[in-house]
Protein backbone atom coordinates (compact mmCIF):
# COMPACT_ATOMS: atom_id res chain seq x y z
CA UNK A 1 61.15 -3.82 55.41
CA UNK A 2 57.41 -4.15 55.59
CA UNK A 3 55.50 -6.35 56.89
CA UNK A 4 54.96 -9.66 55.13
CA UNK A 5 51.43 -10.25 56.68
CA UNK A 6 48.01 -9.57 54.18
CA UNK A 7 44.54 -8.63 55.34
CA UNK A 8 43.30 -11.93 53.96
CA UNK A 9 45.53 -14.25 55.32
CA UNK A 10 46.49 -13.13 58.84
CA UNK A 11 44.30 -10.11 59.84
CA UNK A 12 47.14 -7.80 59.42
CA UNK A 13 48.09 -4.95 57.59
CA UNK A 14 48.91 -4.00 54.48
CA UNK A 15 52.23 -1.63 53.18
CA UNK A 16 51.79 0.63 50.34
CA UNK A 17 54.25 1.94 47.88
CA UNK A 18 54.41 5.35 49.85
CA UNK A 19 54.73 3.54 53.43
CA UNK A 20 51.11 3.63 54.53
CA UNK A 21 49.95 0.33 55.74
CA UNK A 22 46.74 -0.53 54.65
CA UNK A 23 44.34 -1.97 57.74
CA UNK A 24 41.77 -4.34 57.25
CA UNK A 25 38.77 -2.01 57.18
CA UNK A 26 40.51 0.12 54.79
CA UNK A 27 41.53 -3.06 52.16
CA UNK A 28 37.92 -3.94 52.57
CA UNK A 29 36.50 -0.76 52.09
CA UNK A 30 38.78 -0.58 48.46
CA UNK A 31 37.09 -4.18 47.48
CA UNK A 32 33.73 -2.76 48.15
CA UNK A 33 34.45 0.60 46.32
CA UNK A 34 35.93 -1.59 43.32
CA UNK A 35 33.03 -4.12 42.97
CA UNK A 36 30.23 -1.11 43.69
CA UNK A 37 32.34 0.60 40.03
CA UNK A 38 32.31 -2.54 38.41
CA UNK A 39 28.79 -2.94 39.07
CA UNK A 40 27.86 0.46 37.89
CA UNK A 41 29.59 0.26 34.83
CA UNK A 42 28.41 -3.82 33.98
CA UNK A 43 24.69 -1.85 34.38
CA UNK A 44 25.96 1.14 32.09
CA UNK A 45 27.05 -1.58 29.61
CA UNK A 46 23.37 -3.36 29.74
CA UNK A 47 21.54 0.20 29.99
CA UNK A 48 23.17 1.41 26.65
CA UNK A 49 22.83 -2.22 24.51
CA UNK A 50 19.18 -1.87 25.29
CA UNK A 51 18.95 1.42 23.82
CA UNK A 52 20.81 0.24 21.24
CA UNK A 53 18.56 -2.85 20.70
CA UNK A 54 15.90 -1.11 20.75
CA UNK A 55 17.06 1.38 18.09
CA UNK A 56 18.14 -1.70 15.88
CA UNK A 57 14.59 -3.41 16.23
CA UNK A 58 12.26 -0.10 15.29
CA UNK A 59 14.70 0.59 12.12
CA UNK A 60 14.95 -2.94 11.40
CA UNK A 61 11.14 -2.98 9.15
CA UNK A 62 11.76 0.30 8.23
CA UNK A 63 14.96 -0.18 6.40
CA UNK A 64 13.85 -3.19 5.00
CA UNK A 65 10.89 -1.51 3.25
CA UNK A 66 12.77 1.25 2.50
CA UNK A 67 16.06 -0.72 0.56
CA UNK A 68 13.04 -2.18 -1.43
CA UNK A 69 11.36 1.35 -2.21
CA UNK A 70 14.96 2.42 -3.18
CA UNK A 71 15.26 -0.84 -5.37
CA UNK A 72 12.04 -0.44 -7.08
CA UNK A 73 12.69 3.49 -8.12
CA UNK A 74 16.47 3.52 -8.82
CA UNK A 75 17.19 0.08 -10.34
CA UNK A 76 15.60 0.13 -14.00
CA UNK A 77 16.10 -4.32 -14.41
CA UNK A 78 14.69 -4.63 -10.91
CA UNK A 79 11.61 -2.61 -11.71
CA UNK A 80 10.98 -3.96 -15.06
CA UNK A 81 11.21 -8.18 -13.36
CA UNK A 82 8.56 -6.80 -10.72
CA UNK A 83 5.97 -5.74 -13.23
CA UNK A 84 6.99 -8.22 -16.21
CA UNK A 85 4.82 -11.03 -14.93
CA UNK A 86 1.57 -8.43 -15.20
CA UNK A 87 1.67 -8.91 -19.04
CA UNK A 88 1.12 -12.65 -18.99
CA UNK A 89 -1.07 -12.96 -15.78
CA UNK A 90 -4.87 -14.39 -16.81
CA UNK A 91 -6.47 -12.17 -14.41
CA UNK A 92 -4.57 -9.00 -15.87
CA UNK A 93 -4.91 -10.37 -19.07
CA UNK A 94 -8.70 -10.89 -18.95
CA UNK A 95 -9.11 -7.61 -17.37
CA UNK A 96 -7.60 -5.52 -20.36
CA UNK A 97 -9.31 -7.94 -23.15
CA UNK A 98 -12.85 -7.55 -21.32
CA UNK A 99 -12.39 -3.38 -21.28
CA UNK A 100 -11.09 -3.24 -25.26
CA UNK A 101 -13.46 -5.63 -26.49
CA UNK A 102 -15.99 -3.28 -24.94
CA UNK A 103 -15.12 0.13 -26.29
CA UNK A 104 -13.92 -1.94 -29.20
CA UNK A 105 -18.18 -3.11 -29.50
CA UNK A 106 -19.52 0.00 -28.22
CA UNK A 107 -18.20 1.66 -31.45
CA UNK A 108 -20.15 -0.43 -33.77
CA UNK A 109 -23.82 0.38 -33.79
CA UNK A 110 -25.27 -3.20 -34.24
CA UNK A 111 -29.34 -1.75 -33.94
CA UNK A 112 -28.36 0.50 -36.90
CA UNK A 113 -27.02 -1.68 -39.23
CA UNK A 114 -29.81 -3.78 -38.57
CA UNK A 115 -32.83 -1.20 -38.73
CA UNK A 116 -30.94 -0.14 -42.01
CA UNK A 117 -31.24 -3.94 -43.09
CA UNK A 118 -34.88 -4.22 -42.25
CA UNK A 119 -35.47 -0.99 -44.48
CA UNK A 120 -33.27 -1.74 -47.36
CA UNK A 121 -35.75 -5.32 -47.46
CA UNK A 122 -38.93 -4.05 -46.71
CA UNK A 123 -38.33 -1.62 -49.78
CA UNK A 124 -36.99 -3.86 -52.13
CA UNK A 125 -40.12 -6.28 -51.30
CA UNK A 126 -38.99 -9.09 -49.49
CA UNK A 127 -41.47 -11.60 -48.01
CA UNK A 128 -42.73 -10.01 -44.16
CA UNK A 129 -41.30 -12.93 -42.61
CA UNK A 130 -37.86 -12.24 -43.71
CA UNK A 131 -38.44 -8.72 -42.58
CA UNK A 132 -39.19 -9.45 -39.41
CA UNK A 133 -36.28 -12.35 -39.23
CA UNK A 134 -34.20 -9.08 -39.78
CA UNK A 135 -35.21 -7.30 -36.92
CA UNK A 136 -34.65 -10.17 -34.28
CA UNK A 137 -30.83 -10.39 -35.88
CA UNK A 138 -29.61 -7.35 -33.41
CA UNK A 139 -28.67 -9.75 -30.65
CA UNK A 140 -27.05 -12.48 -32.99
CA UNK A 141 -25.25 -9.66 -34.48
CA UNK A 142 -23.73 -7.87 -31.41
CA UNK A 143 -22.64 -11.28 -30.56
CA UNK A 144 -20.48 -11.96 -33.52
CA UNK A 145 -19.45 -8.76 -33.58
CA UNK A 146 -17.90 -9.06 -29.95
CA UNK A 147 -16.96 -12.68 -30.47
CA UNK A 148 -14.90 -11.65 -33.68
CA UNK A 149 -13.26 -8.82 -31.43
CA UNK A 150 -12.35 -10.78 -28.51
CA UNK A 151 -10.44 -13.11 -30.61
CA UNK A 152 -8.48 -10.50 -32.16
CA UNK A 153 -7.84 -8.59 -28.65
CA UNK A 154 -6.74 -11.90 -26.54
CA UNK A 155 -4.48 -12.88 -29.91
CA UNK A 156 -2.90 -9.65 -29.28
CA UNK A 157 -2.75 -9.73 -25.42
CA UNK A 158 -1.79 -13.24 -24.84
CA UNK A 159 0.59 -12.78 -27.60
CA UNK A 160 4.37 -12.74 -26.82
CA UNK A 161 4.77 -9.76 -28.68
CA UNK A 162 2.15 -8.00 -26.04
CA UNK A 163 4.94 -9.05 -23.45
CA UNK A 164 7.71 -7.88 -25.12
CA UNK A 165 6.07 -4.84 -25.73
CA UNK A 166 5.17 -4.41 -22.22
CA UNK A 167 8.80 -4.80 -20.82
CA UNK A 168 9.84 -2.54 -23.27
CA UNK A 169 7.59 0.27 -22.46
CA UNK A 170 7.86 0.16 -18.59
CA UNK A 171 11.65 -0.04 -19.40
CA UNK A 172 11.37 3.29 -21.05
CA UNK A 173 8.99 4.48 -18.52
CA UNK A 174 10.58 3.54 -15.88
CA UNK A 175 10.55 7.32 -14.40
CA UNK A 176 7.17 7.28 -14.49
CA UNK A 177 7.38 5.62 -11.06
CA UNK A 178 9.16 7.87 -9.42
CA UNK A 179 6.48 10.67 -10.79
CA UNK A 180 4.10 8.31 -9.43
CA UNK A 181 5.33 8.72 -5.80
CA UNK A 182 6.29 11.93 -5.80
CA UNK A 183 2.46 13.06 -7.04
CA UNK A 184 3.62 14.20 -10.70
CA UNK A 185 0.90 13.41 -13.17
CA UNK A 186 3.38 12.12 -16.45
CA UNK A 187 4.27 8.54 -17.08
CA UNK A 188 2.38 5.03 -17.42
CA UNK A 189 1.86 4.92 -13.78
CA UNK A 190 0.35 8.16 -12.56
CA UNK A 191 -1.09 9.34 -9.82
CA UNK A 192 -4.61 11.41 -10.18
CA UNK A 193 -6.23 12.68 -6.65
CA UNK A 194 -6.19 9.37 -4.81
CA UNK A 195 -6.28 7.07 -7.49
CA UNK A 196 -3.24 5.52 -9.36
CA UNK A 197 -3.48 4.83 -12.94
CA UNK A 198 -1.91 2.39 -15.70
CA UNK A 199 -1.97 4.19 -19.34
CA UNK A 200 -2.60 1.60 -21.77
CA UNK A 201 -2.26 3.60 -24.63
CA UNK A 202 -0.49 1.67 -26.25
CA UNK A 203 -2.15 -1.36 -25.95
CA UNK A 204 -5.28 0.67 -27.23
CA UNK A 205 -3.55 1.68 -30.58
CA UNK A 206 -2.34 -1.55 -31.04
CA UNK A 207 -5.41 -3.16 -30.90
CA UNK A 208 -7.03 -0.19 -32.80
CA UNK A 209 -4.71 -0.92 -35.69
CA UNK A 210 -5.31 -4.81 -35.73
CA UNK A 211 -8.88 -4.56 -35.86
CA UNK A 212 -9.08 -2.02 -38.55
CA UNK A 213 -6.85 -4.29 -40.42
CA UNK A 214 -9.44 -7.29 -40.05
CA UNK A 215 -11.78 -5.04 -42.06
CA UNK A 216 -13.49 -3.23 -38.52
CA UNK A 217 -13.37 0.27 -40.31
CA UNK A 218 -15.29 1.44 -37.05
CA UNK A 219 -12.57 0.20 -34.61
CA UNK A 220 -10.50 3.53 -36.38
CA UNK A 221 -13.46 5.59 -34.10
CA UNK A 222 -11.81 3.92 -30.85
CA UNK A 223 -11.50 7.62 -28.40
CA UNK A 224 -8.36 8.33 -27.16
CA UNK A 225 -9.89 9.22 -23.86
CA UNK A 226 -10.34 6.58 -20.91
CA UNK A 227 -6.89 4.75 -21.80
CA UNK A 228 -5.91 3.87 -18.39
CA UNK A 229 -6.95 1.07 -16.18
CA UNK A 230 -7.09 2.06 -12.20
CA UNK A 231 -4.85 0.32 -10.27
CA UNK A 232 -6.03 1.21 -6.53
CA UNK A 233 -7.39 4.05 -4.74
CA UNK A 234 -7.12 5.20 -0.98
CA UNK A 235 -7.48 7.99 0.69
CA UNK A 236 -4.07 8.07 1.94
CA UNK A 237 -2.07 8.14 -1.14
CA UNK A 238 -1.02 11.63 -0.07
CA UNK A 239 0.45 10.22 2.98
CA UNK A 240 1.75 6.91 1.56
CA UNK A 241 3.93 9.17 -1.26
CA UNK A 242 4.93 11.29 1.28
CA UNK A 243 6.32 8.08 3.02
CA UNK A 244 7.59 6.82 0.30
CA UNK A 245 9.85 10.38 -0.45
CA UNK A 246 11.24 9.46 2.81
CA UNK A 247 11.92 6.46 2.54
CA UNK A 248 13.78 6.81 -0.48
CA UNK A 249 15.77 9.26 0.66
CA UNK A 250 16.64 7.01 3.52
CA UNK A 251 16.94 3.95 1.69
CA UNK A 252 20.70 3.71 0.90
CA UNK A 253 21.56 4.37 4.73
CA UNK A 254 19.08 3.50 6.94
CA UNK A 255 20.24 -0.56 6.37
CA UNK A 256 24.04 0.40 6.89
CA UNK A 257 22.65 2.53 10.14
CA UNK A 258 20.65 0.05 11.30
CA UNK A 259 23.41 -3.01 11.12
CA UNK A 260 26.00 -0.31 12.70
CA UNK A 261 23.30 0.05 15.57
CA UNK A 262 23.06 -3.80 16.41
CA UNK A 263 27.12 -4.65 16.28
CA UNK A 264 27.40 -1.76 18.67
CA UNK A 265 24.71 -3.70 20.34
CA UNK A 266 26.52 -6.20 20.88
CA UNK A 267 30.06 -4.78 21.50
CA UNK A 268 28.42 -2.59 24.57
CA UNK A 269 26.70 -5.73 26.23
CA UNK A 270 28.52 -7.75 28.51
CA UNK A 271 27.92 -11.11 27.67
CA UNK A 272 28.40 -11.04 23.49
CA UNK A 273 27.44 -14.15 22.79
CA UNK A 274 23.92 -13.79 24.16
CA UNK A 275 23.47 -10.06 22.64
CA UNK A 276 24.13 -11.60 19.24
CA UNK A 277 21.23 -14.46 19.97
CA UNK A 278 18.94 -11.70 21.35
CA UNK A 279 19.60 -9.43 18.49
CA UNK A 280 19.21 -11.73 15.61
CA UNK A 281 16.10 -13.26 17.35
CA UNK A 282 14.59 -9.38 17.84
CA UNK A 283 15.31 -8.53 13.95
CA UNK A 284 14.20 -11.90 12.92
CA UNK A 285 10.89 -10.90 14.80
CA UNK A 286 10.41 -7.49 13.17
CA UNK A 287 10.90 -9.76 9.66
CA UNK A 288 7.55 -11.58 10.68
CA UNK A 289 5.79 -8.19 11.36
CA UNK A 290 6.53 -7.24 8.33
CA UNK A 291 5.40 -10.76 6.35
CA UNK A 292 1.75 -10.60 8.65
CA UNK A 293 1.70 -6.39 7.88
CA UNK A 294 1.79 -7.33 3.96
CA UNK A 295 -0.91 -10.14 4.65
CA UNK A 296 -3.29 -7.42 6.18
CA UNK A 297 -2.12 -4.74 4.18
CA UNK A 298 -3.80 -7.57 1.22
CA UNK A 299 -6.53 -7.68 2.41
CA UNK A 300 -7.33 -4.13 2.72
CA UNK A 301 -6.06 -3.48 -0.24
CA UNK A 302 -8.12 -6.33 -2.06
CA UNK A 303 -11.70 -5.00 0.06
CA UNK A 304 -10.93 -1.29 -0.94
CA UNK A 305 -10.84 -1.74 -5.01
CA UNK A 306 -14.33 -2.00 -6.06
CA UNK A 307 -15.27 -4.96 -8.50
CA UNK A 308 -16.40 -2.56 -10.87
CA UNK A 309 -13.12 -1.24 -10.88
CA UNK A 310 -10.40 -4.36 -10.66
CA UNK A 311 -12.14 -7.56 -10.74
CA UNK A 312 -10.63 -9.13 -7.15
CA UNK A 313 -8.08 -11.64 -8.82
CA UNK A 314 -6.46 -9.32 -11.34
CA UNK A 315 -6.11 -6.73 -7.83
CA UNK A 316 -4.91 -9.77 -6.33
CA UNK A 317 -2.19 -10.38 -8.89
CA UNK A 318 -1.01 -6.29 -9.16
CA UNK A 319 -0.51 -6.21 -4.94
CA UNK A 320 1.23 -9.65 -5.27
CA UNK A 321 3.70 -8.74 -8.01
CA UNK A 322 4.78 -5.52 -6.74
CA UNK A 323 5.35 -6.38 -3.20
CA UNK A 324 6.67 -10.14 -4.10
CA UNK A 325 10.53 -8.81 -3.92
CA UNK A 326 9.88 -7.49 -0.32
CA UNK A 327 8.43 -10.55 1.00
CA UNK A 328 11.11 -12.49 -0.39
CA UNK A 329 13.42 -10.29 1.18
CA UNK A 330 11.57 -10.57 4.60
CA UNK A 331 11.80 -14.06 4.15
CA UNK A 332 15.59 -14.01 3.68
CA UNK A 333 16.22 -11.95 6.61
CA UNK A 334 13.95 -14.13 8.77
CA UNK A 335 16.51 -17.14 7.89
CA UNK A 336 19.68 -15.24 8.15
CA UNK A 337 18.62 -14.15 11.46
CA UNK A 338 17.45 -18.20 12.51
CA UNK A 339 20.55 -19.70 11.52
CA UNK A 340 23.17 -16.45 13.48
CA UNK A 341 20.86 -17.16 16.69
CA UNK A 342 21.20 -20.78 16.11
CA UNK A 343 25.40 -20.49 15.57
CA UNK A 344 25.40 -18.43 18.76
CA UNK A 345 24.02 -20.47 20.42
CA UNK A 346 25.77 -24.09 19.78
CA UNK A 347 28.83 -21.72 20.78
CA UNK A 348 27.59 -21.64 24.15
CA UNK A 349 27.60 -23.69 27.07
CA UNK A 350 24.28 -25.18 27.13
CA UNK A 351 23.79 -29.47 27.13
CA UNK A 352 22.44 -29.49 23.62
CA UNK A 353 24.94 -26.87 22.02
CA UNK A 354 28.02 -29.15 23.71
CA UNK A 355 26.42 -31.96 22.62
CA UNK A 356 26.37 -30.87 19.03
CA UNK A 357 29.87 -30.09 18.91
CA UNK A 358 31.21 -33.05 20.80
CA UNK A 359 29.57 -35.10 18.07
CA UNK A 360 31.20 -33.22 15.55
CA UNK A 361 34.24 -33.29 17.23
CA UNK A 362 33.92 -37.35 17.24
CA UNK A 363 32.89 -37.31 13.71
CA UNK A 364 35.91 -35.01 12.73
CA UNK A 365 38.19 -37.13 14.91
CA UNK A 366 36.87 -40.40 13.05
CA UNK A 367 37.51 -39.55 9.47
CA UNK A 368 41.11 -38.21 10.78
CA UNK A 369 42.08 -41.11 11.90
CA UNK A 370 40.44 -43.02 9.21
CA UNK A 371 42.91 -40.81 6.85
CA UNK A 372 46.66 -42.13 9.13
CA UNK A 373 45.15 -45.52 8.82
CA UNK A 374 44.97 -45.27 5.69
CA UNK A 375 48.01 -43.68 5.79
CA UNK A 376 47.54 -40.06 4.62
CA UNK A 377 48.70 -36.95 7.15
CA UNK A 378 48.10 -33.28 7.21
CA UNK A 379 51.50 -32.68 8.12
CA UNK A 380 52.78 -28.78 9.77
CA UNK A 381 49.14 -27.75 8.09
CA UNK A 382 47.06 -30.27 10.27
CA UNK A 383 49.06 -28.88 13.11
CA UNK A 384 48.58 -25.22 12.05
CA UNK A 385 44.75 -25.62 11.76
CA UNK A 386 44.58 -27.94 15.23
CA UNK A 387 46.34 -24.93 16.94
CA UNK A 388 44.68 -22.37 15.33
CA UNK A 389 41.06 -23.82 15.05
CA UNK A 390 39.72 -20.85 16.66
CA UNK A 391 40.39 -18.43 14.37
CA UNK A 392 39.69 -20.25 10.94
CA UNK A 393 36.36 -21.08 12.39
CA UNK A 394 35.64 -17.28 12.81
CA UNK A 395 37.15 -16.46 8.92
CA UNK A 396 35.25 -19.12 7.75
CA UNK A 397 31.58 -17.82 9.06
CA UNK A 398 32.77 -13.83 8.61
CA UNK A 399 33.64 -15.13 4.86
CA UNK A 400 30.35 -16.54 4.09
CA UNK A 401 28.66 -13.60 5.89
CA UNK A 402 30.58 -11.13 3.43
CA UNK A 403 29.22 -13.27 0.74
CA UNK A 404 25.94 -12.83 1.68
CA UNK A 405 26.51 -8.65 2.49
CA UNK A 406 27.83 -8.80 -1.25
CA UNK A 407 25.36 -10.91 -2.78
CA UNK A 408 23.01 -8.58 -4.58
CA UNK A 409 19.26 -9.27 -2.90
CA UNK A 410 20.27 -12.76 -1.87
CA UNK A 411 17.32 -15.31 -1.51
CA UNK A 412 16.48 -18.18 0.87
CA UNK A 413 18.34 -20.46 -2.07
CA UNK A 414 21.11 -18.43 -1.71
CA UNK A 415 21.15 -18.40 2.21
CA UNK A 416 21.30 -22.27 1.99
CA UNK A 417 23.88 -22.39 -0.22
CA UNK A 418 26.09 -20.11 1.51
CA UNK A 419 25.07 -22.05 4.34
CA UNK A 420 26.42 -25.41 2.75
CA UNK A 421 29.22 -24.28 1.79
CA UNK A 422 30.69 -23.16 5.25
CA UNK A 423 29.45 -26.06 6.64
CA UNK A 424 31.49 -27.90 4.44
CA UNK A 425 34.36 -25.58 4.48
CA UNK A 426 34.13 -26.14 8.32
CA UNK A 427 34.11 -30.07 8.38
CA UNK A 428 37.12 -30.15 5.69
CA UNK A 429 38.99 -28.13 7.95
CA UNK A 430 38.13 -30.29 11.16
CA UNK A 431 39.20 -33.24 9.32
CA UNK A 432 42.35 -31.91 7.95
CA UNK A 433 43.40 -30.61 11.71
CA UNK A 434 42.36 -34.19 12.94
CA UNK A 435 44.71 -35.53 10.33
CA UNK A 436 47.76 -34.35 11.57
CA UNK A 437 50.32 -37.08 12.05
CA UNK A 438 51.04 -38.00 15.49
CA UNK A 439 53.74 -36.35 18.14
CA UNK A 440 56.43 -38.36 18.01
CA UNK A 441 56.64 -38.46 14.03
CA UNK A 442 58.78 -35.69 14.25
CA UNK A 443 56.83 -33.43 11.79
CA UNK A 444 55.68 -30.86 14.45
CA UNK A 445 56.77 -26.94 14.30
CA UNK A 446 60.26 -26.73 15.81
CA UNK A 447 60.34 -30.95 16.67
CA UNK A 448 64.05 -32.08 15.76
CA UNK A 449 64.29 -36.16 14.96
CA UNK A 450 66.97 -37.58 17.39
């Protein structure tokens, strides 16, 4: 038989399964061996969640902008709420008004009809001061003219019918986005060199129509050339397009890449719990680059469009309705990725995070008790969810997380009421375990009555 004796406890040796006895240098030797592999591999675990962190936070704004891209090109409703609120924005309004009233006016030749006027009394004798009281009516007479006109344009732009007619269209031409950022020069929304263009066309006939109808038989003279209204220009459109091709392209599974990238994340890190707080913190972080990029990309935007071109709030207006959808969903993210750093955390061990659940615990405790007084029990399903409090805790959060992986573009509102709901899911569920009657009621799993 071999000896009973253990390097730890007496100095002595150590038998192995094939007869060798293990000395003390030799047992020691194995423990340093064994802690030197665990250490190796505990700093291959933290070397490869870095990477992977790292990997989740650069893709993290990218696959944000690029879901929204993708929204904005492939989903027709989505594309025609982001421009719907042009039609019946004042500064957009006031824009298109101000540039049909003026070709609208420019078509009427107001010194004509008045040198004619002048002529037609000076020959048929009228008194010289009514002559000249002709020729000072030029002025007077342009104004009417573009007074009458602007009330018939704004009826028809600020009419509901305008809006109607304006979903309508960019419902129809919806494709002409996707010419738009792939350089093709068809659609509403073109681009031309490094300008991008809104056709108006049909505003223009419209209005064309109406006016002839008041009795403007001039308005029919109304070109059909310079019917668009520029949008923006930059010098890197051919860049931005090119971006955007790629982006698109990406855009269905760059977001499914990049959430694979931070669960692996946290699977390869050691500690879990504080991966998930680091992540969600990191991603929450690239959400905020991406609000303060949009605020600077503004304001570029707004000091590169000439007045001449877009008066500053109607440029204003287009950058803000066409990027409001990806600040919303930066926003979104931004909470989602608050309130999973937050959870993390008041599962750890810290003062504040025990303190929060040992007053839940007492408040959960309370109203259970209040319920046996009272003289209501939970029965085998308190004692089910007491025992297993673990695990409906963790279906609970995954089921409202599913929710919000479901929900299509979920908001802030929609965070918070996920949010309520598993709270209150949660704190139904404590109550009901606390609830349970007490051991010696006999109702317990397997508890026979004597």
């Amino acid at each position: 038989m071999y000896p009973a004796s253990t390097p730890g406890a007496q100095g002595g040796a150590t038998p192995t399964d094939t007869g060798h006895t293990v000395t003390t240098d030799e047992h020691a030797e194995y423990q340093r061996l064994r802690r030197a592999a665990k250490l190796r591999h505990r700093r291959l675990r933290y070397a490869g969640a870095t990477v992977l962190l790292v990997l989740t936070l650069l893709l993290a704004p990218l696959a944000l902008v690029a879901t929204w891209v993708h929204d904005q090109v492939s989903d027709t409703d989505r594309y025609v709420r982001t421009v719907a609120p042009l039609a019946s924005d004042p500064a957009v309004q006031n824009v298109v008004i101000d540039r049909l009233t003026d070709r609208v006016v420019a078509q009427v030749d107001v010194a004509a009809i008045t040198a004619a006027l002048t002529t037609t009394l000076a020959d048929g004798g009228a008194p010289p001061r009514v002559v000249e009281g002709a020729q000072s009516l030029t002025t007077p007479l342009r104004s009417a003219v573009r007074s009458v006109v602007d009330r018939i344009v704004t009826r028809v732009v600020t009419g509901e019918a305008f809006q109607q007619a304006w979903e309508g269209a960019n419902r129809r031409a919806h494709a002409t986005v996707l010419n738009m950022l792939t350089g093709d020069r068809e659609g509403a929304v073109r681009a031309e060199g490094d300008t991008v263009r809104l056709d108006i066309g049909a505003v223009v006939d419209q209005v064309r129509q109406r006016l002839v109808d008041a009795g403007f038989e001039k308005a029919a003279a109304i070109p059909d050339t310079d019917r668009t209204v520029t949008l923006f220009r930059t010098e890197q459109l051919a860049k931005a397009q090119d971006g955007m091709r790629l982006l698109d392209v990406v855009g269905t599974w760059l977001p499914v890449l990049t959430l694979a990238l931070g669960a692996l994340a946290v699977w390869v890190a050691p500690g879990h719990r504080v991966m998930v707080m680091i992540t969600a913190l990191g991603v929450g972080l690239t959400a905020v680059v991406v609000l303060v990029a949009l605020v600077v990309l503004r304001r570029v935007y707004l000091d590169s469009v000439p007045p001449a071109t877009l008066p500053p709030e109607a440029a204003a207006a287009v950058f803000d309705t066409f990027v409001r959808f990806l600040r919303a969903s930066a926003r979104t993210l931004l909470v989602v990725c608050l309130l999973t750093a937050l959870t993390a955390y008041l599962y750890g061990p810290g003062r504040a995070a025990h303190g929060v659940r040992g007053l839940a615990g007492r408040g959960a405790a309370g109203a259970g008790s209040a319920l046996r007084r009272a003289g209501t029990t939970t029965g085998l399903t308190g004692h089910w969810l007491s025992a297993h409090r673990q695990w409906t805790t963790g279906v609970t959060i995954g089921a409202g997380a599913l929710a919000l992986v479901l929900w299509n573009h979920p908001t802030v509102g929609a965070v918070t009421l996920v949010l309520v709901l598993v709270l209150v899911v949660l704190a139904i569920t404590a109550v009901l375990a606390a609830a349970q009657p007490p051991p010696d009621t006999g109702d317990r799993p397997g508890h026979a009555p004597a």
